[in-house]
C-alpha atoms as a PDB file:
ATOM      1  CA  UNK A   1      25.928  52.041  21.204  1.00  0.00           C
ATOM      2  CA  UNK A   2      24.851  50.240  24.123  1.00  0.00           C
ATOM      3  CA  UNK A   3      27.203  47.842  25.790  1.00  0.00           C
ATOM      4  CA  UNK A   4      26.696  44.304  26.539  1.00  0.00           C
ATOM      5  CA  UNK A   5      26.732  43.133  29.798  1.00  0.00           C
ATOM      6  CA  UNK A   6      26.459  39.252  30.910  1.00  0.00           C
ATOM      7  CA  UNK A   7      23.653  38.668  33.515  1.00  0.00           C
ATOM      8  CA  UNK A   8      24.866  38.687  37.469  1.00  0.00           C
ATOM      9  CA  UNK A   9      22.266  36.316  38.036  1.00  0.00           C
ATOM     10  CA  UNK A  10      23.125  32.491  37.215  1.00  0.00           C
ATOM     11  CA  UNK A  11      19.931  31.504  36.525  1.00  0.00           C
ATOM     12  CA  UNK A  12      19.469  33.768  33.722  1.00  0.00           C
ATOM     13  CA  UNK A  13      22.899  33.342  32.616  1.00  0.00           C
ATOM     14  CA  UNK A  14      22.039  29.279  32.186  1.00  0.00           C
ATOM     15  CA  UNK A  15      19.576  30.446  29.772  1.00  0.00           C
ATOM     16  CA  UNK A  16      21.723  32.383  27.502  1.00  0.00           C
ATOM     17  CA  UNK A  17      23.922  29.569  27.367  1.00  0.00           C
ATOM     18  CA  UNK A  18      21.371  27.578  26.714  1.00  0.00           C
ATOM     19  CA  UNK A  19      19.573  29.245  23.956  1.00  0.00           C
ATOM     20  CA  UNK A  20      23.371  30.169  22.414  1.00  0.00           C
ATOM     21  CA  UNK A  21      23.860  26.112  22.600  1.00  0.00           C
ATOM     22  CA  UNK A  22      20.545  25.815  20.914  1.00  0.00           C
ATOM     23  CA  UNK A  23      21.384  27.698  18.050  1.00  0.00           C
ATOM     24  CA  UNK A  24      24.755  25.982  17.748  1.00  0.00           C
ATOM     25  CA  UNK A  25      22.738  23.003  17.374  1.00  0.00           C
ATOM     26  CA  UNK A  26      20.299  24.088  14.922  1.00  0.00           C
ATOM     27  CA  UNK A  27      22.823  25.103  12.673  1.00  0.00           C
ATOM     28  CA  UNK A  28      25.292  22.171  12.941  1.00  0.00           C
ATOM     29  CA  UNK A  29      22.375  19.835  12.167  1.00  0.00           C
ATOM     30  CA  UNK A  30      20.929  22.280   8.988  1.00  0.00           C
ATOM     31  CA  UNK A  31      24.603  21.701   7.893  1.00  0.00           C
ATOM     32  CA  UNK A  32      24.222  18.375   8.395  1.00  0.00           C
ATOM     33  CA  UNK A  33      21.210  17.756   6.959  1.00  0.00           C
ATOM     34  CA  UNK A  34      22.237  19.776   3.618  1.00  0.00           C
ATOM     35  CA  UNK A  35      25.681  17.240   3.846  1.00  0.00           C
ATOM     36  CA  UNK A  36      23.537  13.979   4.026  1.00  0.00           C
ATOM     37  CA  UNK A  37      20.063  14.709   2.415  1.00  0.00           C
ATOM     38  CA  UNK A  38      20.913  17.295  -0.113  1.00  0.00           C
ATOM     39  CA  UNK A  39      18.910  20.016   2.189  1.00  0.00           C
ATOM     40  CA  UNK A  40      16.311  20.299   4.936  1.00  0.00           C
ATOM     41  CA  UNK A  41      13.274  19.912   2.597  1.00  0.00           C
ATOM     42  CA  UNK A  42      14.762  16.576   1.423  1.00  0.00           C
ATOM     43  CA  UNK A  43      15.457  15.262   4.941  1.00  0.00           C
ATOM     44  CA  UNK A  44      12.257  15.955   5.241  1.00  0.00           C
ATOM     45  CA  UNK A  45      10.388  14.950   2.367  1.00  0.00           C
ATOM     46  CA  UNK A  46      12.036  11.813   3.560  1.00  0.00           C
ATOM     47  CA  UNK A  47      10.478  11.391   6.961  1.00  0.00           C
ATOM     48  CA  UNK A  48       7.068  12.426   5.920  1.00  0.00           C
ATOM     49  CA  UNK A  49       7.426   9.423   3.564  1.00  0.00           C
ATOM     50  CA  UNK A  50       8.405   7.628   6.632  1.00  0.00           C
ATOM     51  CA  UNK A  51       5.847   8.856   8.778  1.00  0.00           C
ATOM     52  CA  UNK A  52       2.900   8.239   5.878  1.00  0.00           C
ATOM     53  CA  UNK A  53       2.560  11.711   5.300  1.00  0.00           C
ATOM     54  CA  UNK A  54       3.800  12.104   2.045  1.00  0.00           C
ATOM     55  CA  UNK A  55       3.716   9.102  -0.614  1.00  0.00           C
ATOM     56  CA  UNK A  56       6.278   8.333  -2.110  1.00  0.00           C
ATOM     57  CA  UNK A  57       7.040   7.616  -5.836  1.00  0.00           C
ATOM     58  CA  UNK A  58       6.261   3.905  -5.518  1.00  0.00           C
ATOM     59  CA  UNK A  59       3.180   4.611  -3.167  1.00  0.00           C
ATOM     60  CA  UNK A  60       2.113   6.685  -5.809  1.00  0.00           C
ATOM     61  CA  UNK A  61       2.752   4.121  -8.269  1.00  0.00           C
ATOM     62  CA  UNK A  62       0.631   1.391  -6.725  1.00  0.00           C
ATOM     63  CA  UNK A  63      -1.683   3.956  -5.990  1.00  0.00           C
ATOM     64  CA  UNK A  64      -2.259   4.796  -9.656  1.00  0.00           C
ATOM     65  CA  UNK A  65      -2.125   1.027 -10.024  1.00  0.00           C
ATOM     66  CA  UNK A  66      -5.137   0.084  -7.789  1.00  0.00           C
ATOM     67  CA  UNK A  67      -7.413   3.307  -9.542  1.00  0.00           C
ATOM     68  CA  UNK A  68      -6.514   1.355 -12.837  1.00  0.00           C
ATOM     69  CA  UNK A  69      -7.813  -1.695 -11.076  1.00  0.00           C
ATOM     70  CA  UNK A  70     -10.676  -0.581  -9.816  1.00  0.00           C
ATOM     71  CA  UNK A  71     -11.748   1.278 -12.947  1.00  0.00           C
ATOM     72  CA  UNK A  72     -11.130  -1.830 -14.761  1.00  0.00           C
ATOM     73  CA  UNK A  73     -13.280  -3.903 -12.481  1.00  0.00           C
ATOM     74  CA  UNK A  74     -16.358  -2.106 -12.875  1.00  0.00           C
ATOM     75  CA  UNK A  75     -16.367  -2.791 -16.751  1.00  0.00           C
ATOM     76  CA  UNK A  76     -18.644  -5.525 -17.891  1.00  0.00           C
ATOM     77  CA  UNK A  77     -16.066  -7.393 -19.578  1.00  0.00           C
ATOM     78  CA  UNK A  78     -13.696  -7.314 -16.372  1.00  0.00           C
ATOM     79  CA  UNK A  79     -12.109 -10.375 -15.469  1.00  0.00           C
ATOM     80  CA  UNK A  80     -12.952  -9.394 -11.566  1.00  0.00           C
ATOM     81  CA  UNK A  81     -16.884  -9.847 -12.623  1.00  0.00           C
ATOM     82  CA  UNK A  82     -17.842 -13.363 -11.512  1.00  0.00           C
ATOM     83  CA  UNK A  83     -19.723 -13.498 -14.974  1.00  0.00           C
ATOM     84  CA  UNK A  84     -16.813 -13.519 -17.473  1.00  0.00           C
ATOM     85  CA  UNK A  85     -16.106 -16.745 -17.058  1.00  0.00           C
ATOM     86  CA  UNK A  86     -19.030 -17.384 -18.390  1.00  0.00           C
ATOM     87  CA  UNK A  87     -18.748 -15.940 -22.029  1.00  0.00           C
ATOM     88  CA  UNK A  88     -15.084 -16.948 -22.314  1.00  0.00           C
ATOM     89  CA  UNK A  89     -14.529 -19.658 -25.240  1.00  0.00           C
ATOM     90  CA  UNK A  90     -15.102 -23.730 -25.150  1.00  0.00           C
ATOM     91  CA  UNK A  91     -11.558 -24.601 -23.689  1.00  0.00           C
ATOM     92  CA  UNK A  92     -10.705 -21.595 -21.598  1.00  0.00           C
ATOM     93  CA  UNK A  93      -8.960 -23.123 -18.220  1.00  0.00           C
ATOM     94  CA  UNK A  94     -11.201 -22.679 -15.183  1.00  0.00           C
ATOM     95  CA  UNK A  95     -11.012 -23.917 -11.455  1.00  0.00           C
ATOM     96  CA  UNK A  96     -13.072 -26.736 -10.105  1.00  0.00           C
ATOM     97  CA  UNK A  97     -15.929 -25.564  -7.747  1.00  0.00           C
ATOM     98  CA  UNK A  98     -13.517 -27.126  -4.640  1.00  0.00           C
ATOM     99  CA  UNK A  99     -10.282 -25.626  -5.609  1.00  0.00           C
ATOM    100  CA  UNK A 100     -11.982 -22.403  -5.554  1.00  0.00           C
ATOM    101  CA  UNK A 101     -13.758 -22.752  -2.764  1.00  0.00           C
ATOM    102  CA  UNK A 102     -10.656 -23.611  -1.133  1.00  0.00           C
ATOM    103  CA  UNK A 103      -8.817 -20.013  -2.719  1.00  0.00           C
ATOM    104  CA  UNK A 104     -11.887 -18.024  -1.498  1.00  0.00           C
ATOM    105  CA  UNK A 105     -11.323 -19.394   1.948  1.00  0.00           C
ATOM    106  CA  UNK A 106      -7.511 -18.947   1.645  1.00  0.00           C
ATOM    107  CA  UNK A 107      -8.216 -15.161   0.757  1.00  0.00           C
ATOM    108  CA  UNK A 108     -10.736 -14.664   3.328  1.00  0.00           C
ATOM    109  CA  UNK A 109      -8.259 -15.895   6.299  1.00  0.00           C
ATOM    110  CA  UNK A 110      -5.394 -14.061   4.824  1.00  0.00           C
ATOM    111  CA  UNK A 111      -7.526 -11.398   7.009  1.00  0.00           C
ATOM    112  CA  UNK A 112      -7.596 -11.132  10.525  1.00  0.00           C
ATOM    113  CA  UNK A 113      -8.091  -9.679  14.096  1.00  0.00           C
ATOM    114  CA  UNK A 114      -4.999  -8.258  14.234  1.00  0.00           C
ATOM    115  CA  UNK A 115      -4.535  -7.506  10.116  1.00  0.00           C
ATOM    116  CA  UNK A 116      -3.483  -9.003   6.898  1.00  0.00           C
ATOM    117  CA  UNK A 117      -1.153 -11.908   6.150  1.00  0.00           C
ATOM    118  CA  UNK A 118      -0.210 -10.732   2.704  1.00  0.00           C
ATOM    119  CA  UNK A 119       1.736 -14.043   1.793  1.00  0.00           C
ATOM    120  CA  UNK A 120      -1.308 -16.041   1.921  1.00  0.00           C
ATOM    121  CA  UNK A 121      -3.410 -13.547  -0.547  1.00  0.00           C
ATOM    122  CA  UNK A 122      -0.354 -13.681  -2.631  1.00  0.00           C
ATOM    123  CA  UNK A 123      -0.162 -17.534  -2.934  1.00  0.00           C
ATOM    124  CA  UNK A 124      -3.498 -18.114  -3.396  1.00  0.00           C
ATOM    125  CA  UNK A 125      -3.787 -16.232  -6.582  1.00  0.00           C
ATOM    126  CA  UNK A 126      -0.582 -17.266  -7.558  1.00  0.00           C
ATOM    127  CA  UNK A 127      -2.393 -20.662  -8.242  1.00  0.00           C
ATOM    128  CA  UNK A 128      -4.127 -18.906 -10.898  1.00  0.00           C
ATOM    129  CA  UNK A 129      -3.155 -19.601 -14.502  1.00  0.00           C
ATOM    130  CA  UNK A 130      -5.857 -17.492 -16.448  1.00  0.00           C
ATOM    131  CA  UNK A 131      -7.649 -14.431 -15.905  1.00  0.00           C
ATOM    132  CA  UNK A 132     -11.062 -16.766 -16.445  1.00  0.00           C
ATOM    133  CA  UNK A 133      -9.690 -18.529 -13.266  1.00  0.00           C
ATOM    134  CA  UNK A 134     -10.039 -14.912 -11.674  1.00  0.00           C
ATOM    135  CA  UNK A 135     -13.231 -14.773 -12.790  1.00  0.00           C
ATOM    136  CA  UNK A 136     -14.258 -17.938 -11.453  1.00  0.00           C
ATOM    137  CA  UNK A 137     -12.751 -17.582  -8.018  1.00  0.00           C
ATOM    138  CA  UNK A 138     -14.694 -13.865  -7.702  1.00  0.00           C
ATOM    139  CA  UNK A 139     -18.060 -15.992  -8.725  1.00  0.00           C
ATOM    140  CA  UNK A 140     -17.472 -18.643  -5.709  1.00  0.00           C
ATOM    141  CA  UNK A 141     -15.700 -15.859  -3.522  1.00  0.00           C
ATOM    142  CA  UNK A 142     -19.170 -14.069  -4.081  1.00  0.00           C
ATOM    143  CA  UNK A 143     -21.334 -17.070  -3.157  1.00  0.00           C
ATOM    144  CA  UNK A 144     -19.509 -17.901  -0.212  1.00  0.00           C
ATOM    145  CA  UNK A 145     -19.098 -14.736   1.416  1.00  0.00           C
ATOM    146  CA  UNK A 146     -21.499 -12.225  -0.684  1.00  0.00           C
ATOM    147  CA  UNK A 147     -18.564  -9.937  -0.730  1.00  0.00           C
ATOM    148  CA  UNK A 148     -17.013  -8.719  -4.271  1.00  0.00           C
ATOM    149  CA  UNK A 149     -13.594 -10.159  -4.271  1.00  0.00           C
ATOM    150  CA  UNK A 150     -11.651  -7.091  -6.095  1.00  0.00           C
ATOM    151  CA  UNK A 151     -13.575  -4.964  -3.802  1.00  0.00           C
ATOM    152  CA  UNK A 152     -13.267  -6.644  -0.590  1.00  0.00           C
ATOM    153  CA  UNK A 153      -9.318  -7.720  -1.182  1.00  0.00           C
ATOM    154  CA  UNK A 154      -8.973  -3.432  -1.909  1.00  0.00           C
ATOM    155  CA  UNK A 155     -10.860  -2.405   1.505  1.00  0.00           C
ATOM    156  CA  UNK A 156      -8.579  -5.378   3.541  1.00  0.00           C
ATOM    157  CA  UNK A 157      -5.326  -4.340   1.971  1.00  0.00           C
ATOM    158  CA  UNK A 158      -5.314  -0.618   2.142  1.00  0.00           C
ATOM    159  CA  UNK A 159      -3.939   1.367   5.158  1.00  0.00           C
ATOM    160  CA  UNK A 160      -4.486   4.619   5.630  1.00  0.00           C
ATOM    161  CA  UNK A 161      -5.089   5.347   2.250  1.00  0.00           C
ATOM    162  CA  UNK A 162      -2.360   3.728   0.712  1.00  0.00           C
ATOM    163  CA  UNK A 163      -2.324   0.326  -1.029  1.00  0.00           C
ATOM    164  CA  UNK A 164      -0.152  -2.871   0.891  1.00  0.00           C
ATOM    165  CA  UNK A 165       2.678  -4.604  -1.344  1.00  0.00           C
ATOM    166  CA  UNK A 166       0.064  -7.697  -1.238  1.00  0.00           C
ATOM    167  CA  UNK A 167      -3.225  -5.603  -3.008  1.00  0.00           C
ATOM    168  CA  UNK A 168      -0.437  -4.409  -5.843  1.00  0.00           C
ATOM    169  CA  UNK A 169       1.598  -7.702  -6.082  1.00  0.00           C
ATOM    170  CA  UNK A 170      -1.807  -9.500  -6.516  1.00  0.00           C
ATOM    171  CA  UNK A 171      -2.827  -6.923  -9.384  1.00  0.00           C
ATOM    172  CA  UNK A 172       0.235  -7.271 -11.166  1.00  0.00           C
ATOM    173  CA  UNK A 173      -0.107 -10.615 -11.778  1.00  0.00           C
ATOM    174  CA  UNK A 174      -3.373 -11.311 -12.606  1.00  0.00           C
ATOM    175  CA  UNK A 175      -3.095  -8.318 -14.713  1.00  0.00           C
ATOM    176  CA  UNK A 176      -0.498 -10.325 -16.767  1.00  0.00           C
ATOM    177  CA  UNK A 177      -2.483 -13.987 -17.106  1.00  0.00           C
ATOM    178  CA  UNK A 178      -3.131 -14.519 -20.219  1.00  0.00           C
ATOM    179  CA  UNK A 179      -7.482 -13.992 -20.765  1.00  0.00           C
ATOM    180  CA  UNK A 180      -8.384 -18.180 -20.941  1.00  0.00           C
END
């Protein structure tokens, strides 16, 4: 066996301190790590949810939520197409041609320069009290701005991939509005 001798020179001695404190380290935050998280691939799990590079269970939820969407707006008989309004029966509650000029607008400056003001997409459908009200404000959103509403609302509210609370809040409740 060879013997183990400390290094004469300081320099080099600073280093094996330092790498010894480095492991120290290492393994006093792996212990913490298990302690808090529940283990290293928890902790992180946890920042790569934090750092957008993982989704997390409710980013995969609204996720999942805007696909339904989006399927479900390409259907003829989608409540996004500016037509269904149109076949819906005598009676079914529409928007005056103002008031939804007036949403469209809302919508459109609820986008920015510097990004999305979520509160003002959220309000103006929350003035909506049928899903032929949807229809109508995606016919006068469409005249206005020759954009597709459900598709230009889902290009402005998603980051990076991943749907904004405003895009899923907004599908949520016109998905529950009653047809006319």
């Amino acid at each position: 066996m060879s013997n183990i001798s400390l290094p004469k020179n300081p320099t080099q001695a600073k280093g094996y301190l330092m790498f010894i404190g480095g492991l120290v380290l290492i393994v006093i935050l792996a212990v913490y790590l298990q302690k808090t998280f529940g283990g290293i691939g928890k902790a992180l799990g946890g920042l790569g949810e934090g750092l957008g590079i993982f989704d997390s269970e409710d980013a995969k939820k609204d996720k999942e939520a805007v696909a339904a969407a989006k399927e479900q707006s390409s259907q003829d008989g989608s409540f996004w197409n500016p037509n269904y309004y149109k076949t819906a029966p005598a009676g079914a509650r529409l928007l005056t041609v103002a008031s939804a000029n007036g949403l469209a607008s809302d919508i459109w400056d609820s986008v920015w320069l510097f990004g999305t003001r979520p509160d003002e997409l959220i309000a103006a459908f929350k003035q909506l009290k049928a899903k032929t009200q949807v229809s109508f404000l995606a016919d006068r959103f469409y005249q206005k701005y020759n954009k597709d509403l459900f598709s230009w609302i889902t290009l402005q509210y998603t980051k990076m991939g991943k749907p904004q609370t405003g895009l899923t809040t907004v599908i949520t409740f016109v998905n529950s509005l009653p047809n006319s």
